[in-house]
Protein backbone atom coordinates (compact mmCIF):
# COMPACT_ATOMS: atom_id res chain seq x y z
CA UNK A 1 0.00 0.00 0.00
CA UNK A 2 2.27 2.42 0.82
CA UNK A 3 4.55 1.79 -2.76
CA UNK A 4 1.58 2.35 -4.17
CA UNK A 5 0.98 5.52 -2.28
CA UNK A 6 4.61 6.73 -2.99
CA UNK A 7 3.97 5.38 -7.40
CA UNK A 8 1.24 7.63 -7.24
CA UNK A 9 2.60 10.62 -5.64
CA UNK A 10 5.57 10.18 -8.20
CA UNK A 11 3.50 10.20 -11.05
CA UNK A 12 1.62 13.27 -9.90
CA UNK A 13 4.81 15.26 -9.64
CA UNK A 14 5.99 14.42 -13.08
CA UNK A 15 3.00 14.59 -14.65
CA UNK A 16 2.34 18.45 -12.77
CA UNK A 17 6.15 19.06 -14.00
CA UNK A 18 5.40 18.77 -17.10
CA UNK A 19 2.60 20.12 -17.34
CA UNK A 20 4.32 23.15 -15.97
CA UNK A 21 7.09 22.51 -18.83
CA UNK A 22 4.74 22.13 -21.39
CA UNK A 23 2.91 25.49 -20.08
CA UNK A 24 6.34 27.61 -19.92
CA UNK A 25 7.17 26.75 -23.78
CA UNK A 26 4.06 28.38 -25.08
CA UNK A 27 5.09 31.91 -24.81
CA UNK A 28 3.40 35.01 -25.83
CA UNK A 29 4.10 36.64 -29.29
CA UNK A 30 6.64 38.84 -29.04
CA UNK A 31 7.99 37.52 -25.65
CA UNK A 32 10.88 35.06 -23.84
CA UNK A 33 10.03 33.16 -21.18
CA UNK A 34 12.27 31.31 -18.48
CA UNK A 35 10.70 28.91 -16.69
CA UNK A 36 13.47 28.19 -14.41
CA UNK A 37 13.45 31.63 -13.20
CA UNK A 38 9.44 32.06 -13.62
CA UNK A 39 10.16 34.59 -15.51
CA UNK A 40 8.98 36.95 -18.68
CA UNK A 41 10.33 39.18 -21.16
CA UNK A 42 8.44 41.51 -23.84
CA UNK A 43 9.55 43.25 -26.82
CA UNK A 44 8.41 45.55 -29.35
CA UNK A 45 5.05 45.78 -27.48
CA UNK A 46 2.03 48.40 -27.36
CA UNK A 47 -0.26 46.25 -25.27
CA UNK A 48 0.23 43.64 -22.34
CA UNK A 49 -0.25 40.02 -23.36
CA UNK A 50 -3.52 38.77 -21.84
CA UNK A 51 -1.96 35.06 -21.64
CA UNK A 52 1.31 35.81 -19.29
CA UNK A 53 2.14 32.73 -17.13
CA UNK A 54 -0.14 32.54 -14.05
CA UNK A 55 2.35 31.69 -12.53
CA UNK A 56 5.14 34.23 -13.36
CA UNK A 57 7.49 35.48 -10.91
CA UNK A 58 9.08 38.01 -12.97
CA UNK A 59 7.61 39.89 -15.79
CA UNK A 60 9.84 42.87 -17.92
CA UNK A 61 7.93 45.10 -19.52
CA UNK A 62 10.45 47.44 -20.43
CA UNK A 63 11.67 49.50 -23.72
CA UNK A 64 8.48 48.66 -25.18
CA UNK A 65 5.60 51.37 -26.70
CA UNK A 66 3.19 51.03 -24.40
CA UNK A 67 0.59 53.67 -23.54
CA UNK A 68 -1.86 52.73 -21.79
CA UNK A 69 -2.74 49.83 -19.69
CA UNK A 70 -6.21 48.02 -19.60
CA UNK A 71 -7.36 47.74 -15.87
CA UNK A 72 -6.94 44.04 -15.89
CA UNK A 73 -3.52 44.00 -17.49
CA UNK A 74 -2.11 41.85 -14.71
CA UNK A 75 -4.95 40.06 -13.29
CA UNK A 76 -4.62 36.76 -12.04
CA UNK A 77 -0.76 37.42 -11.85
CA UNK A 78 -1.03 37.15 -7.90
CA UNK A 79 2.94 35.23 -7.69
CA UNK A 80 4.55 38.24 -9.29
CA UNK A 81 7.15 39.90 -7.03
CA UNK A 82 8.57 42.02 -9.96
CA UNK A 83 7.19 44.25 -12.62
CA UNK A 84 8.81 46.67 -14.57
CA UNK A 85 7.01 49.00 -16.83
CA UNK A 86 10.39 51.69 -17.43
CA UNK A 87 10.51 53.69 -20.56
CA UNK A 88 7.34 52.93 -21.82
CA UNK A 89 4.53 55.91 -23.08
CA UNK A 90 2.16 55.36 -19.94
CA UNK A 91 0.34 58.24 -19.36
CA UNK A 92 -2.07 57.36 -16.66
CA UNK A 93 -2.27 54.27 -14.61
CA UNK A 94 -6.39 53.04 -14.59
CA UNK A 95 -7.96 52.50 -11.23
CA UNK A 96 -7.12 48.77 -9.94
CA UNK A 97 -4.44 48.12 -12.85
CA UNK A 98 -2.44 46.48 -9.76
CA UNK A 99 -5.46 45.00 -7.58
CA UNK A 100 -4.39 41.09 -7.74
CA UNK A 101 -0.86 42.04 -7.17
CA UNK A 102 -0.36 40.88 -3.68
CA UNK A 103 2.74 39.10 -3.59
CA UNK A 104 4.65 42.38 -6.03
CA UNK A 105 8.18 43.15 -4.37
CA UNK A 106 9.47 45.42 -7.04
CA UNK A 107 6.96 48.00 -8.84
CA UNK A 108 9.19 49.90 -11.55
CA UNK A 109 7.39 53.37 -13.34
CA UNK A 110 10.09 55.41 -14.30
CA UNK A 111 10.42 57.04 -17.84
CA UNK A 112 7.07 57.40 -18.53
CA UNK A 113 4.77 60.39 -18.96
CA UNK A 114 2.29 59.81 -15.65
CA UNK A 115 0.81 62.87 -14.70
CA UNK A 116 -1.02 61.86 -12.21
CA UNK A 117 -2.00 58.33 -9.90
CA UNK A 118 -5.58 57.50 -8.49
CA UNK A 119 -5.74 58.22 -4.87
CA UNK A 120 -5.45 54.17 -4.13
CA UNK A 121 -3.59 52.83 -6.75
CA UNK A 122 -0.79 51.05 -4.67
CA UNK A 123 -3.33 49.83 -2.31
CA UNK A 124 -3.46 46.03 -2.93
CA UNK A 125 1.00 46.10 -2.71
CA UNK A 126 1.39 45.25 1.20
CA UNK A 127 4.55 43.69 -0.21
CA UNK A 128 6.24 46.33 -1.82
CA UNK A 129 9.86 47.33 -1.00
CA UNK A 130 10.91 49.31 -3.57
CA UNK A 131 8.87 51.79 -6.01
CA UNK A 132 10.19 54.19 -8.66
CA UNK A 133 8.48 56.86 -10.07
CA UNK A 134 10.84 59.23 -11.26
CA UNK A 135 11.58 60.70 -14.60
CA UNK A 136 7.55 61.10 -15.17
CA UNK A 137 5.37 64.39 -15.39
CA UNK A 138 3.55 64.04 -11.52
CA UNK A 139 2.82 67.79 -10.50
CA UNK A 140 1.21 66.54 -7.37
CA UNK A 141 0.36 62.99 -5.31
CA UNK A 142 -2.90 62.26 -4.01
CA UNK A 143 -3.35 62.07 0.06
CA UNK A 144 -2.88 58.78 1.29
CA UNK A 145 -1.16 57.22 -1.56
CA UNK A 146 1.04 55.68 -0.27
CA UNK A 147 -0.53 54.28 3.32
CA UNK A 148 -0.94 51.13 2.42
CA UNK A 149 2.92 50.41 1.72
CA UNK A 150 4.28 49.52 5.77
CA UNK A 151 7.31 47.26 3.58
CA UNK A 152 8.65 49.96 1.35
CA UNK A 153 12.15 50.94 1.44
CA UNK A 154 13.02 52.58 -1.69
CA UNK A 155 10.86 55.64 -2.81
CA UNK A 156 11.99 57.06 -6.08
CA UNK A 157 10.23 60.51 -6.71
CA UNK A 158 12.74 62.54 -8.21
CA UNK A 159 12.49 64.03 -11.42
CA UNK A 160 9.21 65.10 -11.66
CA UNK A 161 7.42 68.25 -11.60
CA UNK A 162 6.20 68.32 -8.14
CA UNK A 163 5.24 71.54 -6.29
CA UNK A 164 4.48 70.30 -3.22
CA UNK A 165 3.99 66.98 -1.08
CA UNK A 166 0.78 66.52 1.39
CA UNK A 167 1.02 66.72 4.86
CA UNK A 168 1.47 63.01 5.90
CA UNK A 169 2.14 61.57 2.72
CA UNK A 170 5.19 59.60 4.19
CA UNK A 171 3.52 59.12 7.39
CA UNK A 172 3.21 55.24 7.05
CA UNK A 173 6.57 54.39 5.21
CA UNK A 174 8.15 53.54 8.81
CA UNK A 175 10.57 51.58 7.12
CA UNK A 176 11.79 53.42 4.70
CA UNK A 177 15.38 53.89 3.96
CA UNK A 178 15.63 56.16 1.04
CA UNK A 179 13.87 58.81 -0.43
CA UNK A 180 14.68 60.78 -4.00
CA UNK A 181 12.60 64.08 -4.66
CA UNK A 182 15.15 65.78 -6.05
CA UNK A 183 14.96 67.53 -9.34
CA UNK A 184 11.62 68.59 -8.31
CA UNK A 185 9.80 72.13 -8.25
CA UNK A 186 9.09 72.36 -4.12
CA UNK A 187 9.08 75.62 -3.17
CA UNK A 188 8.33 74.58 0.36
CA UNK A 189 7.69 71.32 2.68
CA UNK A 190 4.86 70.61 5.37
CA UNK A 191 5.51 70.98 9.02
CA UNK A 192 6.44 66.99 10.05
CA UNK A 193 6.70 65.51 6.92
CA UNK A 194 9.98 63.37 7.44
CA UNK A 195 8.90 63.03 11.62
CA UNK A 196 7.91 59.57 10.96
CA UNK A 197 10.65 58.45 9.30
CA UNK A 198 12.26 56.96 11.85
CA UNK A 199 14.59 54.39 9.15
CA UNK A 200 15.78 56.76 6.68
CA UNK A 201 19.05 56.97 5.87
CA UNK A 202 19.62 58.57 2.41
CA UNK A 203 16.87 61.84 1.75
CA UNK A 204 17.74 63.65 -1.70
CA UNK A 205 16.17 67.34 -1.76
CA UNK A 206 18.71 69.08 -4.62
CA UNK A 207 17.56 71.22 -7.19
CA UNK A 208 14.19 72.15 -6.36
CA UNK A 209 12.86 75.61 -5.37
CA UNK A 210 13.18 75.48 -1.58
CA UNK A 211 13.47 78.66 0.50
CA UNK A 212 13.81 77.23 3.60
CA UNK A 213 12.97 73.97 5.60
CA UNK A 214 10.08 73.88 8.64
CA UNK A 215 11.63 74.20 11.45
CA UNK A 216 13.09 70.83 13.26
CA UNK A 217 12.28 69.28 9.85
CA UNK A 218 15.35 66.92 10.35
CA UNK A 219 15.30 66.25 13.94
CA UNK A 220 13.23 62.33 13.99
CA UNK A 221 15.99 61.05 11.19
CA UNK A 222 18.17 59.67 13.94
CA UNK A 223 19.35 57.38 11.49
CA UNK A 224 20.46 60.14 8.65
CA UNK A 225 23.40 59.39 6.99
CA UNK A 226 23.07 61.34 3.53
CA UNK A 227 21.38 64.54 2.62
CA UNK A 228 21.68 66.95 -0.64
CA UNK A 229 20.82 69.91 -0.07
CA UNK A 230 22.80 72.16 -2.75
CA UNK A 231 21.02 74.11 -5.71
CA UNK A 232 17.62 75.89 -4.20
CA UNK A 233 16.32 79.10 -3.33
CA UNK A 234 17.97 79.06 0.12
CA UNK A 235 16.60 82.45 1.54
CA UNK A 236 19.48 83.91 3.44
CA UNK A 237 17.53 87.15 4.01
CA UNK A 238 15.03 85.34 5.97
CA UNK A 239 15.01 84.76 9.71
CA UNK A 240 13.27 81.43 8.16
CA UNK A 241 17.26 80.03 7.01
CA UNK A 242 18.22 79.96 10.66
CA UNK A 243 17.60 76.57 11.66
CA UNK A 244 18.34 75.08 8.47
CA UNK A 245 21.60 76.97 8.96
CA UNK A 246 22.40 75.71 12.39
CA UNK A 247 21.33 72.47 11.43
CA UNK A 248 24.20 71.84 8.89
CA UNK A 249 26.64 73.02 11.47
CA UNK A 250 26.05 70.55 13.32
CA UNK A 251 25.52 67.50 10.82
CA UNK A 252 28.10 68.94 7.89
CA UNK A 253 29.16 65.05 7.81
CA UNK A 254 25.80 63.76 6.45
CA UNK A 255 25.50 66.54 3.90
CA UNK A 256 27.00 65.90 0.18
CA UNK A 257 27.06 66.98 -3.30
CA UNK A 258 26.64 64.78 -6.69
CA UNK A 259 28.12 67.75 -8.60
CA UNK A 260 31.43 67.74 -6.83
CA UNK A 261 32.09 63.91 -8.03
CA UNK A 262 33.19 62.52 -4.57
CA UNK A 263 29.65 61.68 -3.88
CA UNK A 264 30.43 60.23 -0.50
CA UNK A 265 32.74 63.08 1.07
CA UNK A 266 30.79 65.83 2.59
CA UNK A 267 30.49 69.19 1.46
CA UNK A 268 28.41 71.24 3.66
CA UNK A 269 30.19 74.50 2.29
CA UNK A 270 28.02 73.57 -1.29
CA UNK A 271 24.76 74.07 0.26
CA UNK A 272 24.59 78.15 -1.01
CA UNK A 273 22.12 81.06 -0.69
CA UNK A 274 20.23 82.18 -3.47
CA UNK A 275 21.94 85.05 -5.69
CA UNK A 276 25.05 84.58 -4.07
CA UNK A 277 27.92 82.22 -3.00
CA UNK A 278 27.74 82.66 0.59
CA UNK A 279 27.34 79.26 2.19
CA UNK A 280 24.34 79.07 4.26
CA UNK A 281 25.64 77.06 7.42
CA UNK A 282 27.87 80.87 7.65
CA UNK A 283 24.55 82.43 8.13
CA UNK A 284 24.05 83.36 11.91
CA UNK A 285 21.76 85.16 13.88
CA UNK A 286 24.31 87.17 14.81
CA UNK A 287 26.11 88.06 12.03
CA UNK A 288 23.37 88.63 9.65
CA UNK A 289 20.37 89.34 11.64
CA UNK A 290 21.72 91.75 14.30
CA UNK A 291 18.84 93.94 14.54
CA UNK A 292 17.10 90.94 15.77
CA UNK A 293 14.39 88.64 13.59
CA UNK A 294 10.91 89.64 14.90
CA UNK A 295 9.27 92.84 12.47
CA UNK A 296 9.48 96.52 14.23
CA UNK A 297 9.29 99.80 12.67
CA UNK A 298 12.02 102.59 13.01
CA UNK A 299 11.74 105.98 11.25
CA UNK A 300 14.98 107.21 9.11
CA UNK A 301 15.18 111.05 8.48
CA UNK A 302 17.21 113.10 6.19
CA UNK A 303 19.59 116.08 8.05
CA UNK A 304 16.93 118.83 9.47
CA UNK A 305 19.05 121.32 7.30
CA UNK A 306 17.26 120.40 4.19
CA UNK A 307 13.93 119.49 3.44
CA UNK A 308 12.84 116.71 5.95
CA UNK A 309 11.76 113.31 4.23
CA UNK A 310 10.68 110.29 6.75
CA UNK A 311 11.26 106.86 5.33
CA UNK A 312 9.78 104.00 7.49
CA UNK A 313 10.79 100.18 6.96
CA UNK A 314 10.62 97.00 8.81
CA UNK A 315 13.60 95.63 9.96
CA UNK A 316 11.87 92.48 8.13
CA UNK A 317 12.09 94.42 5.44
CA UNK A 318 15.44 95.42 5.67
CA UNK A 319 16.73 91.61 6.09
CA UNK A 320 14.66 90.76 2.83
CA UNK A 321 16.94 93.55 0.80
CA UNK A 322 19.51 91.26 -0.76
CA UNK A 323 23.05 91.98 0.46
CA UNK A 324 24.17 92.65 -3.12
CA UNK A 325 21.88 95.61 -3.77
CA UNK A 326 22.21 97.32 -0.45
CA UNK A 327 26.24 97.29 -1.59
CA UNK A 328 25.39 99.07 -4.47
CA UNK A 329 23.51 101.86 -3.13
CA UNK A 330 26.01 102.64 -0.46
CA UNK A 331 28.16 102.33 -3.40
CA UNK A 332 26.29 104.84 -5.51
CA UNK A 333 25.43 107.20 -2.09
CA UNK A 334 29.02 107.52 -1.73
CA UNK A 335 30.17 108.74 -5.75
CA UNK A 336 26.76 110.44 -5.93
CA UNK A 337 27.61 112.78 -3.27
CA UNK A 338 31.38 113.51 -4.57
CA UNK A 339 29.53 113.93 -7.94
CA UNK A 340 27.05 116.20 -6.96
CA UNK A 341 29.97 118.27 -4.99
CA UNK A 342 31.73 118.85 -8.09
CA UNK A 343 29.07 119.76 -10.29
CA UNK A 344 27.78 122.42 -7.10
CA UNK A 345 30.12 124.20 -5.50
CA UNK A 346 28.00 124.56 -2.51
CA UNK A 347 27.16 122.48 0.56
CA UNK A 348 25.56 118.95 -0.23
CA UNK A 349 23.00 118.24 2.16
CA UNK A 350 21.01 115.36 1.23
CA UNK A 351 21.51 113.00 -1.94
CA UNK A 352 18.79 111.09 -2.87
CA UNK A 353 19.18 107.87 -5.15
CA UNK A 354 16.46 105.28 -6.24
CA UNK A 355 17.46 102.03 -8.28
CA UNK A 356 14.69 101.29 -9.99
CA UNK A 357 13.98 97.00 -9.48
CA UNK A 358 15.62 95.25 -12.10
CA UNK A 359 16.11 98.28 -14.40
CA UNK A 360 20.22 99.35 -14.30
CA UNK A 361 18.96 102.95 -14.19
CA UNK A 362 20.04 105.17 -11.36
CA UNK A 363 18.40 108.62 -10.17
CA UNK A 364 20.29 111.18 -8.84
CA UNK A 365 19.13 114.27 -6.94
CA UNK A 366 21.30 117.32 -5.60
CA UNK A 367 19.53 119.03 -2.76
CA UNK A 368 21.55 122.02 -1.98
CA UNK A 369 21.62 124.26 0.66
CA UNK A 370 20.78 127.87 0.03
CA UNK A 371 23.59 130.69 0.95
C-alpha cells in the first residue's frame, strides 16, 4: 500500500512538471520566457499580453511602446514579485491596474509620462519594498497614496514636476530607507513631513525651489546618513534660514554633493544662498540678523538742514533687501555725493538715489543748501 501511495505521488509530480514545462514553452508573441526563473520578457510591445504565465514570478515590460494599460492587465498574476514598466509611453495608470498584485516586491514606473496616480492605486502592494516613479510628469500625489505600503524601502520621486507633497504623505513608510525628490519644483515642505521616518538613511532634496525647511524638519531622522541639499532658493535674508543653517553646522558630515564627483565626502560649504555664494551654514543670527528677527518699525530722516523726508521700513524688510543691492547703493550714495559736490560748488545736504527694481537705471538728486 504504501509503494503504491509513494507510485502515485511520483507520477503526480511528473506529470504536474510537465505540465508546468509544457505550459512555460508556449510563450506570448513577441515575448521570452524562463521557466526556471518564472520569468517573462516583452519586446516591441504596445499592449500587455492577456496570456502571461499565471504563474510568473518576474515579468519585464520594459523598452516597449506602451501607452496605456487596460485595468486588468495583470490580473490573475497574484505570484509576481517584480514588474517593470520603465521607458514605456504610460500616461495614466487606470484605477485597480495592480489590484491582484499581492505578492509584487518590485513596482518599476520610471520614464514614462504619468501625470497623475488615483488616490489608491498602490493599495493592494502590502509587499512592496521598492517603487520608482521618477523621470515622469507628476505635479502633485494624491493624500494617502502611499498608506498602504508599511514594507517599502526605496521611494523614487525625483524628477518630476512636483510643487508640493501633502502633509502626511510619508507618514506610514516607517521603514523606509531612502527617499529621492530631487529635481523637483518644491518651493516649500509641510511641518512633520519626514517626523515619521524613523529608518531613513539617504533623503535627496537638490535642485528644487526650496526657500527654507520647517523648522526641526530633520530632527526624527536619527538614522540620517546622507542629505543633498545644494542648488535651491535658500533664503538667506530670511530669519526662516536659521535653523536650516544651524542644522548643517552641526551635521556637515551627512550633507554631500553629486556635482562635486566625490559623492560620499561631505560638502556642507556647497549648500549656497540664493543670488550669491555665501554658504548658508555661515549664516548666523548674529552676524546677519543683528537687529534681531521679529518685524518693528524705526523711522529714518534726512539732516533737518534740508527738506525733511521720513522713510519707514521693517527691519523684516530690511533683512529681505539682498546683500548685493544694499552694496550698491552705499556704493552709488558715496560717488553720488562727490559727484554732486563737483558739479555744485555749494554744501551737499542730502543725496537722494532710487534704483529702480531690475532696471540698471540710477536717479540722482542734488539738494543744496541755500547761501
Amino acid at each position: 500500500m504504501e509503494r503504491w501511495f509513494s507510485r502515485i505521488t511520483m507520477f503526480w509530480m511528473l506529470f504536474l512538471g510537465e505540465v508546468q514545462s509544457q505550459d512555460w514553452t508556449k510563450c506570448s508573441t513577441g515575448c521570452t520566457c524562463d521557466g526556471n526563473k518564472m520569468s517573462v520578457t516583452c519586446n516591441g510591445l504596445k499592449n500587455v499580453p492577456n496570456d502571461i504565465q499565471k504563474d510568473a514570478k518576474k515579468l519585464d515590460l520594459k523598452y516597449n511602446s506602451l501607452s496605456k494599460l487596460d485595468p486588468t492587465a495583470f490580473h490573475g498574476l497574484n505570484k509576481l514579485t517584480n514588474l517593470d514598466l520603465q521607458w514605456n509611453k504610460l500616461q495614466a495608470l487606470p484605477v485597480g491596474v495592480f489590484d491582484h498584485l499581492v505578492s509584487l516586491d518590485k513596482l518599476v514606473l520610471n520614464q514614462n509620462q504619468l501625470k497623475s496616480l488615483p488616490p489608491k492605486i498602490f493599495d493592494s502592494l502590502t509587499k512592496l519594498t521598492w517603487l520608482n516613479l521618477e523621470r515622469n510628469k507628476l505635479q502633485s500625489l494624491p493624500n494617502g497614496v502611499f498608506h498602504n505600503l508599511p514594507l517599502l524601502k526605496e521611494l523614487h520621486l525625483n524628477n518630476n514636476q512636483l510643487r508640493r507633497v501633502p502633509e502626511g504623505v510619508f507618514d506610514k513608510l516607517t521603514q523606509l530607507g531612502t527617499l529621492y525628490l530631487n529635481d523637483n519644483q518644491l518651493k516649500s515642505l509641510p511641518d512633520g513631513v519626514f517626523d515619521k521616518l524613523s529608518q531613513l538613511q539617504k533623503l535627496y532634496l537638490h535642485e528644487n525651489q526650496l526657500r527654507s525647511v520647517p523648522d526641526k524638519a530633520f530632527e526624527k531622522l536619527s538614522k540620517l546618513e546622507t542629505i543633498t541639499l545644494y542648488a535651491n532658493d535658500w533664503d538667506c535674508e530670511s530669519c526662516d534660514i536659521l535653523y536650516l543653517s544651524q542644522w548643517i553646522r552641526v551635521n556637515a558630515e551627512k550633507v554631500k554633493n553629486f556635482l562635486t564627483g566625490q559623492n560620499d565626502l561631505p560638502d556642507p560649504d556647497g549648500v549656497t544662498c540664493q543670488g550669491t555664494m555665501e554658504s548658508v551654514n555661515k549664516i548666523t543670527k548674529e552676524n546677519t540678523f543683528q537687529a534681531g528677527c521679529p518685524t518693528t518699525t524705526q523711522q529714518m530722516a534726512t539732516s533737518p538742514a534740508s527738506t525733511t523726508t521720513t522713510e519707514t521700513m521693517t527691519v523684516r524688510e530690511k533683512q529681505t533687501k539682498p546683500r548685493m543691492k544694499i552694496f550698491q547703493e552705499e556704493l552709488f550714495s558715496k560717488a553720488s555725493i562727490f559727484f554732486c559736490q563737483v558739479i555744485f560748488t555749494q554744501h551737499v545736504s542730502l543725496v537722494v538715489i532710487h534704483i529702480l527694481a531690475e532696471i540698471p537705471l540710477l536717479h540722482i538728486v542734488c539738494v543744496v543748501r541755500k547761501p
